[in-house]
C-alpha atoms as a PDB file:
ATOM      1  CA  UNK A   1      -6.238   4.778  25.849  1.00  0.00           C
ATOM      2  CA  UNK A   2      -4.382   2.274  23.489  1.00  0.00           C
ATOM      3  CA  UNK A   3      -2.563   3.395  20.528  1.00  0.00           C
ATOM      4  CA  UNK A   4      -1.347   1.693  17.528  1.00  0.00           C
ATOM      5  CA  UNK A   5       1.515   3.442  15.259  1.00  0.00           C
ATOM      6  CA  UNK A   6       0.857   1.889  11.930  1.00  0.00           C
ATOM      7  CA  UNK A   7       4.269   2.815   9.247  1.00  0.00           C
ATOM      8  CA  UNK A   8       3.735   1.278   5.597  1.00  0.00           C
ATOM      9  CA  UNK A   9       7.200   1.419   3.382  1.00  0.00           C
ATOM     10  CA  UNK A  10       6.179   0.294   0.195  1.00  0.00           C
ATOM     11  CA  UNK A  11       6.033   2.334  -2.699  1.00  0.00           C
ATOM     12  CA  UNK A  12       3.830   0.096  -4.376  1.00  0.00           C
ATOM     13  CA  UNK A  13      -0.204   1.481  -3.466  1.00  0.00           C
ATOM     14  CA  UNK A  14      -2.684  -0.209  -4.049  1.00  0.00           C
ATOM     15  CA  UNK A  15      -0.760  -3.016  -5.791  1.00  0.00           C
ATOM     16  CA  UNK A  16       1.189  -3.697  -2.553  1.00  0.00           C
ATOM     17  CA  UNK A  17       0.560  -6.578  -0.443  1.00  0.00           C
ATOM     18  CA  UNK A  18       2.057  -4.975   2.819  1.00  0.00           C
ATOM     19  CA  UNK A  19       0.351  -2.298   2.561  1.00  0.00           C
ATOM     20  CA  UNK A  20      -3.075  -4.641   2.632  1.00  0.00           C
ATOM     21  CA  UNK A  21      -2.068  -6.816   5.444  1.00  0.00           C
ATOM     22  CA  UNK A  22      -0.999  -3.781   7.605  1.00  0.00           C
ATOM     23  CA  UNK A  23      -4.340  -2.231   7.180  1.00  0.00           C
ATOM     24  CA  UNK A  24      -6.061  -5.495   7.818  1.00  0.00           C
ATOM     25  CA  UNK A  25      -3.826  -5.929  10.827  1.00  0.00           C
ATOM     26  CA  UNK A  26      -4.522  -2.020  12.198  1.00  0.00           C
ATOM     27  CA  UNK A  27      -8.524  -3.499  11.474  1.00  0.00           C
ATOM     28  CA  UNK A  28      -7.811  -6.550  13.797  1.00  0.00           C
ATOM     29  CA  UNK A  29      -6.041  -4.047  16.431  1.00  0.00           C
ATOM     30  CA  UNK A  30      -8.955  -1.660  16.481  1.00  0.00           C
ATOM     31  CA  UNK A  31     -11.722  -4.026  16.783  1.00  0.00           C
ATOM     32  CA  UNK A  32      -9.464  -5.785  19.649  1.00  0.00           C
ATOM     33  CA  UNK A  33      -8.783  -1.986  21.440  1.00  0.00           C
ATOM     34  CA  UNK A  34     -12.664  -0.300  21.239  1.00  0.00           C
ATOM     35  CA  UNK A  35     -11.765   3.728  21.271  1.00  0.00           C
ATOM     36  CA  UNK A  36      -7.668   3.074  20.719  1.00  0.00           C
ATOM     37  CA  UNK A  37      -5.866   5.314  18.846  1.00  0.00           C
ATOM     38  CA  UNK A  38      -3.942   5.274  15.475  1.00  0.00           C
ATOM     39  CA  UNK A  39      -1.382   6.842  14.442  1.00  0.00           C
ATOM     40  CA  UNK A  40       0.196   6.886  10.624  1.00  0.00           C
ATOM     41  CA  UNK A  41       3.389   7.020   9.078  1.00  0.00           C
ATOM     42  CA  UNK A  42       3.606   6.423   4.942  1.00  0.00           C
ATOM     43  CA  UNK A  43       7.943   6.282   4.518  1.00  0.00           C
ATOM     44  CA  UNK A  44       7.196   4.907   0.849  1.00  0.00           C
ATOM     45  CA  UNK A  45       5.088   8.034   0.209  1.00  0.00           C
ATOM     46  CA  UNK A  46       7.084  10.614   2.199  1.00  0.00           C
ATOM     47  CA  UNK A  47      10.360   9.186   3.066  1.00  0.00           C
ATOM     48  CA  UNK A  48      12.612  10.488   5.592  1.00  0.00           C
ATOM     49  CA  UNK A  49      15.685  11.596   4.953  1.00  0.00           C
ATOM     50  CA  UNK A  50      19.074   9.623   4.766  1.00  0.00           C
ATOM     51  CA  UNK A  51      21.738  10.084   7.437  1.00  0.00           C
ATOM     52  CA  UNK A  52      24.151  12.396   6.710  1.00  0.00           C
ATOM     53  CA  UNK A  53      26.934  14.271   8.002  1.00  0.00           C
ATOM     54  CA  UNK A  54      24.655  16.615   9.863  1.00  0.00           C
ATOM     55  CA  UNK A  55      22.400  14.417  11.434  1.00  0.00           C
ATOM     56  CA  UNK A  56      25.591  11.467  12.282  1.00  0.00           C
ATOM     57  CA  UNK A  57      26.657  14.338  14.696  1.00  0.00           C
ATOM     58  CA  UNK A  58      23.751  15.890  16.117  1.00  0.00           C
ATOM     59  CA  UNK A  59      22.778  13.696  18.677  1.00  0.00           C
ATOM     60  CA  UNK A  60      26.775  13.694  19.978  1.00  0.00           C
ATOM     61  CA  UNK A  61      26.420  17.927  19.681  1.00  0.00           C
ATOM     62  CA  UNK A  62      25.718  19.960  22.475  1.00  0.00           C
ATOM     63  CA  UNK A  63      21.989  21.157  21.541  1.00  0.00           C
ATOM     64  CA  UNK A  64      23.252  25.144  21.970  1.00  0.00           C
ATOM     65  CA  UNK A  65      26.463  24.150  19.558  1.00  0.00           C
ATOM     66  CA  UNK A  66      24.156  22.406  17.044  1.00  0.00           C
ATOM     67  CA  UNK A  67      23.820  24.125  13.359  1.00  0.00           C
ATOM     68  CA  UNK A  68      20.324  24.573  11.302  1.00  0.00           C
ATOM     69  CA  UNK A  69      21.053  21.563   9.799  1.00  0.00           C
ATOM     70  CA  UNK A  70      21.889  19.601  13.255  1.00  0.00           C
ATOM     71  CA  UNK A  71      19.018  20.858  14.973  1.00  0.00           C
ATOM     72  CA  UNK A  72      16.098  20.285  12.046  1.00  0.00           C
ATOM     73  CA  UNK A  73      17.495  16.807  11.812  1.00  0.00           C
ATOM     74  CA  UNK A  74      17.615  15.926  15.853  1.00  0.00           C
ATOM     75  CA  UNK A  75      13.782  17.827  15.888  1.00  0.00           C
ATOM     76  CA  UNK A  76      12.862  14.788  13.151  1.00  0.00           C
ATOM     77  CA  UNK A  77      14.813  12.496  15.529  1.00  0.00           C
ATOM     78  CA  UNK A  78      12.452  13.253  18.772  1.00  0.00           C
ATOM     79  CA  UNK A  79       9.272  13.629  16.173  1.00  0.00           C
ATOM     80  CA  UNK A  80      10.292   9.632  15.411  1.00  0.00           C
ATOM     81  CA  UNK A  81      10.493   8.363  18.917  1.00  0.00           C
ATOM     82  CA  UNK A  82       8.502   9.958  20.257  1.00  0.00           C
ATOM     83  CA  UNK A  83       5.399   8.445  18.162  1.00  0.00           C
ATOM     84  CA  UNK A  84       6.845   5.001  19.054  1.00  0.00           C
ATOM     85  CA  UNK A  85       7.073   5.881  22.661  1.00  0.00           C
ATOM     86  CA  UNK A  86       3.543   6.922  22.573  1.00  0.00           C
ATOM     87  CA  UNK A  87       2.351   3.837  20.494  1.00  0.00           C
ATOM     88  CA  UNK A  88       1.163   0.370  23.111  1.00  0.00           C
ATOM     89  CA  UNK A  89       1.906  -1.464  19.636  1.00  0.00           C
ATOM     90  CA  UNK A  90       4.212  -0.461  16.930  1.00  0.00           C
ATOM     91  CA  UNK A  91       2.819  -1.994  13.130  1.00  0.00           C
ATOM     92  CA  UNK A  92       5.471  -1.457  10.397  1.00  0.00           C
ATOM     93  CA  UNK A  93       4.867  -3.113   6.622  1.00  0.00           C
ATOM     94  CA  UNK A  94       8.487  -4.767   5.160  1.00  0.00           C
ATOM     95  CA  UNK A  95       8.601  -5.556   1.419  1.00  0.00           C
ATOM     96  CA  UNK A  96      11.709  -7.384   0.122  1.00  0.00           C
ATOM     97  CA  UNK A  97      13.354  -5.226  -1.862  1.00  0.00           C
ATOM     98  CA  UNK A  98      16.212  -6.541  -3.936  1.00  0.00           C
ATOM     99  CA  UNK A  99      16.944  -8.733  -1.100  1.00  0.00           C
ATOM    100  CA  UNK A 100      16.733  -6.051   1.375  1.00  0.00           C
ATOM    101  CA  UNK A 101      14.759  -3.653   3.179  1.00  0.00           C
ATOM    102  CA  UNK A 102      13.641  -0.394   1.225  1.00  0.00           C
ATOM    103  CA  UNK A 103      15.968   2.322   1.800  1.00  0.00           C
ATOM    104  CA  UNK A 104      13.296   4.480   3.766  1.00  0.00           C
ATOM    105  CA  UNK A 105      12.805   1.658   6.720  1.00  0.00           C
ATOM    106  CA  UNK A 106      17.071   2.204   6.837  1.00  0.00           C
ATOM    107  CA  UNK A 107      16.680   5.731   7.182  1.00  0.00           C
ATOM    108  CA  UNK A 108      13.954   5.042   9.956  1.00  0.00           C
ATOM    109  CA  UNK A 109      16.088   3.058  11.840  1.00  0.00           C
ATOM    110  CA  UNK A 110      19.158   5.176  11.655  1.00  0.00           C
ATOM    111  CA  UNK A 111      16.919   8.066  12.952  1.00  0.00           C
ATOM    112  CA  UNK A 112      15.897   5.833  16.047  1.00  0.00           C
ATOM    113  CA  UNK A 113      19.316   5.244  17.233  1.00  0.00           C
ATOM    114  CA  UNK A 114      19.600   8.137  19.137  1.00  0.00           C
ATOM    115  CA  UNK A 115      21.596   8.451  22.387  1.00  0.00           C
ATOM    116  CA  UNK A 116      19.101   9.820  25.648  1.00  0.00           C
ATOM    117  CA  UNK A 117      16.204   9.237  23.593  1.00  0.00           C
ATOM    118  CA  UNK A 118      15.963   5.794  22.529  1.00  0.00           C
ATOM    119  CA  UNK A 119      19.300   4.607  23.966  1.00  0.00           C
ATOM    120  CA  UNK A 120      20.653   5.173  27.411  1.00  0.00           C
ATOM    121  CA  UNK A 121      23.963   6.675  26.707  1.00  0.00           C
ATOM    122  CA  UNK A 122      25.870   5.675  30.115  1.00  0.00           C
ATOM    123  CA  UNK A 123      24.348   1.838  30.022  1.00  0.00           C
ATOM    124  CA  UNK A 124      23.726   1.445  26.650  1.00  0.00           C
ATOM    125  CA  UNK A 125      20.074   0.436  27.330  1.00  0.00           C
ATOM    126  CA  UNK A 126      17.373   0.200  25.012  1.00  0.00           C
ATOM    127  CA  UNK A 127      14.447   2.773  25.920  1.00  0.00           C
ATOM    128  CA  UNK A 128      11.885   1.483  23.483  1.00  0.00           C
ATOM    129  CA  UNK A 129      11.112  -1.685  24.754  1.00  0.00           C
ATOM    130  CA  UNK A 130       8.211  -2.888  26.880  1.00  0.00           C
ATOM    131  CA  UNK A 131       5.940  -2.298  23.709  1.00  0.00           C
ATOM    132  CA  UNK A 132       4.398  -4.665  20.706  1.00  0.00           C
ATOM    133  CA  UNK A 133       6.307  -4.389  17.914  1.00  0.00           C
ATOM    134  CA  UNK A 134       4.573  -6.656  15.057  1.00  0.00           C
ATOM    135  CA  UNK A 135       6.335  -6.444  11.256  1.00  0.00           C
ATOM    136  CA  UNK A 136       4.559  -7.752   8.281  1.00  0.00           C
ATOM    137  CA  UNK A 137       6.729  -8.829   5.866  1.00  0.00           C
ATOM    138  CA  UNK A 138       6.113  -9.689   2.032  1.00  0.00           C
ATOM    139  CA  UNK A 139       8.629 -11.130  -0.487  1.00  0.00           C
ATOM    140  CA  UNK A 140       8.265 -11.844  -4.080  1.00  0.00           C
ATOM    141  CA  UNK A 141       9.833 -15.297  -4.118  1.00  0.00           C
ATOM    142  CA  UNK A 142      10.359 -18.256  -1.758  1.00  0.00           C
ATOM    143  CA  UNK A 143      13.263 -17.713   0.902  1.00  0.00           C
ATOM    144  CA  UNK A 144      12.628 -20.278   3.244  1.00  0.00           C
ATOM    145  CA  UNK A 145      14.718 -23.492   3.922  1.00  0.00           C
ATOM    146  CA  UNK A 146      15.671 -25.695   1.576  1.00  0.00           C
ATOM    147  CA  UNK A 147      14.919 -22.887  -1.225  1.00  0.00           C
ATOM    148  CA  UNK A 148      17.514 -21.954  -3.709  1.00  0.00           C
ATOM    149  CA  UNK A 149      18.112 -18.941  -2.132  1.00  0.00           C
ATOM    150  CA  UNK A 150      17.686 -19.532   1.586  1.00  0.00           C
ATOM    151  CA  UNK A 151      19.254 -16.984   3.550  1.00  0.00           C
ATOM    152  CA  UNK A 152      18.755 -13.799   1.185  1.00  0.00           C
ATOM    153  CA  UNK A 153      16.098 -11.674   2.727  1.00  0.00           C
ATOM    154  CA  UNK A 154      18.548  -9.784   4.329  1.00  0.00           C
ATOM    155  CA  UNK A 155      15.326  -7.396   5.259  1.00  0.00           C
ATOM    156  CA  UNK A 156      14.580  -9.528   8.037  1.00  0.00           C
ATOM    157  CA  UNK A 157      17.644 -10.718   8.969  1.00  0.00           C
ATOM    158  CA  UNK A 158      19.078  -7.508   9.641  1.00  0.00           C
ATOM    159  CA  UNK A 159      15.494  -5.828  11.181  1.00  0.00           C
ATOM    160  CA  UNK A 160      16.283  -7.273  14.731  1.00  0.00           C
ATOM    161  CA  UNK A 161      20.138  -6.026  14.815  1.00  0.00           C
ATOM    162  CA  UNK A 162      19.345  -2.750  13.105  1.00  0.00           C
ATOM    163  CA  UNK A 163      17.027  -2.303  16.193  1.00  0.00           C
ATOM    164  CA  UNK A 164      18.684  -4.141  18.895  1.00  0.00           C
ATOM    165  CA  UNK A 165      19.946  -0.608  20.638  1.00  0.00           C
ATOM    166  CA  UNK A 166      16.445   0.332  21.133  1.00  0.00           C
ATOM    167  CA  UNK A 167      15.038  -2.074  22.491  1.00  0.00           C
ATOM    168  CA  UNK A 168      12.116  -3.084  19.929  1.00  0.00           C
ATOM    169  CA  UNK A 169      11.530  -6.847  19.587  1.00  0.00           C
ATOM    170  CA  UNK A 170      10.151  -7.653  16.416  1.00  0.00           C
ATOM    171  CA  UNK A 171       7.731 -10.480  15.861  1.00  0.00           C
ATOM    172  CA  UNK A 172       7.470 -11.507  12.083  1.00  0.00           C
ATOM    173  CA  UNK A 173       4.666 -12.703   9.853  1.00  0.00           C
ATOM    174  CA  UNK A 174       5.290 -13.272   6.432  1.00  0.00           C
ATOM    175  CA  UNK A 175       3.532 -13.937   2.999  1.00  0.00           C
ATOM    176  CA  UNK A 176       5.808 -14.806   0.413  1.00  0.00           C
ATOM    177  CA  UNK A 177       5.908 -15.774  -3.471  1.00  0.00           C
ATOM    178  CA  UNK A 178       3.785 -12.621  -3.754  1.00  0.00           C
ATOM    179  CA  UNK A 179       4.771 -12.537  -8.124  1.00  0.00           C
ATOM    180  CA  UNK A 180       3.836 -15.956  -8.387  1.00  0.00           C
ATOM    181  CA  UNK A 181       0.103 -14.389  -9.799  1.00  0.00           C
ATOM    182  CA  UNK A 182       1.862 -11.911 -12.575  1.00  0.00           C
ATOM    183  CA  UNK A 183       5.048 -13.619 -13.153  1.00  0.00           C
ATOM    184  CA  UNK A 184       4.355 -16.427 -15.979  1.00  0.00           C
ATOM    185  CA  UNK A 185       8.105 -18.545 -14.676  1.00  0.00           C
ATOM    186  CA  UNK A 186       6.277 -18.964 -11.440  1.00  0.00           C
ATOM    187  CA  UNK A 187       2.607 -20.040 -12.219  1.00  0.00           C
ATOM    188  CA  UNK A 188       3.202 -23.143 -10.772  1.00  0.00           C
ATOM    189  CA  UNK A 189       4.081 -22.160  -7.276  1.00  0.00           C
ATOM    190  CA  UNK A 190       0.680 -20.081  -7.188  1.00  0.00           C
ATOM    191  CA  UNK A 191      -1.106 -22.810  -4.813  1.00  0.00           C
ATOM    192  CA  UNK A 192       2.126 -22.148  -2.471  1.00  0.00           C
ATOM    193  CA  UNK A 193       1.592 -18.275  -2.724  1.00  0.00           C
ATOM    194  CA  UNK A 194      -2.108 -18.634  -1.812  1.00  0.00           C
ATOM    195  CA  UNK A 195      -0.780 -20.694   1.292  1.00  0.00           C
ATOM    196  CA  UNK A 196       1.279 -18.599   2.397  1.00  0.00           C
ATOM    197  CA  UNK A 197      -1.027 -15.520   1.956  1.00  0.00           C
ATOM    198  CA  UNK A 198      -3.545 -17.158   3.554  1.00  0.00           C
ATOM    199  CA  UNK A 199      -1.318 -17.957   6.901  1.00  0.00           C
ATOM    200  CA  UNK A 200      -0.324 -14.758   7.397  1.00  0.00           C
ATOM    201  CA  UNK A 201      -3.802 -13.587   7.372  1.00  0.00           C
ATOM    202  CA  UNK A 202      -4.932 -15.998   9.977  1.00  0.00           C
ATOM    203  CA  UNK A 203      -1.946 -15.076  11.877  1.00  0.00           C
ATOM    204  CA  UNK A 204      -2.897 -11.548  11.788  1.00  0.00           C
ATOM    205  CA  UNK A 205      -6.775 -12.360  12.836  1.00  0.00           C
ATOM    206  CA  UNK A 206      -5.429 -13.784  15.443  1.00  0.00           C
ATOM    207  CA  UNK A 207      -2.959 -11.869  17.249  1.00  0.00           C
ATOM    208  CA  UNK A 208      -4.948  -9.638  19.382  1.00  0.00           C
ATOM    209  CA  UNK A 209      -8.258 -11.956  19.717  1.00  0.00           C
ATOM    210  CA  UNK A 210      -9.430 -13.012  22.767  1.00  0.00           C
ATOM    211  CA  UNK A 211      -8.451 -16.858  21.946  1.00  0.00           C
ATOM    212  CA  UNK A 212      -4.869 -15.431  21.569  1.00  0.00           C
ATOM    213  CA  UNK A 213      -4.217 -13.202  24.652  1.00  0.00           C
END
């Protein structure tokens, strides 16, 4: 049976525009995969915790040397892989956030970089890979080439590397000038906004229809 690990990140409910194309995307998925599975994680709601000095060292810690502290964070550790290595396709919501990815999809990734769970520790392998891993992005403003400020969503520059030990491949679709409807100073780019709204929801119909695979 197919399963589908949906993870939203933004803290903004209803208002959010990630959060809408990930749940029209886990639609698509679930009409595609009759009787599939899903599987839900909210990090904007309930966040995980940040890496600290406890959890840096647990995975490098002996399990019967590990503290309290080492041992509750490893537990979250296998809790987080293991719904990815249970998941056919992995669905994860990334707003642009100050030109970066919310703090919560960090901790998420720091988490996932574990040694003998998602990385081989002798050949440095990813053990993740093999499995769909589609990220929606949204972003306030325009980002794109030519674009005053080309080259500073840093959220999806930086997804790939931050995952690159696992062996998740992301694949990226994108809706972007998301403000241009409530910010006055960019009422003029609202045709573009629609555009680009609109292409990322055709993109999404279409990635696991039959004209697709």
């Amino acid at each position: 049976m197919a399963n589908l690990l949906h993870i939203d990140s933004s803290v903004r409910g209803e208002e959010s525009v990630s959060r809408k194309l990930t749940t029209r995307a886990a639609r698509a998925w679930l009409a595609a995969h009759p009787g599939g599975t899903i599987s839900y994680r909210d990090l904007g709601r309930n966040p995980l915790p940040h890496i600290d000095a406890a959890s840096a060292q647990a995975g490098m810690t002996p399990p019967e040397q590990r503290s309290e502290a080492q041992r509750a964070s490893w537990a979250l550790t296998e809790e987080l892989v293991g719904e990815i290595k249970a998941a056919d396709t992995v669905l994860l919501g990334l707003p642009l956030y100050n030109y970066g990815a919310p703090s919560t999809v960090k901790s998420w990734v720091d988490h996932l970089i574990a040694p003998g769970l998602a990385v081989d520790p002798e050949t440095r392998q990813g053990l993740l890979g093999g499995r769909e891993f589609v990220v929606i992005t949204s972003r306030g403003g325009g980002y794109g080439p030519g674009t005053p400020r080309e080259g500073w969503d840093h959220a999806q520059a930086w997804l790939p590397h931050g995952l690159s030990l696992t062996g998740l491949e992301p694949r990226f679709i994108t809706a972007e000038l998301i403000l241009a409807h409530s910010n006055p100073a960019m009422a003029e780019l609202i045709p573009l906004a629609e555009k680009s709204l609109t292409a990322a929801q055709e993109e999404i119909d279409s990635l696991w229809s039959p004209v697709a695979a």
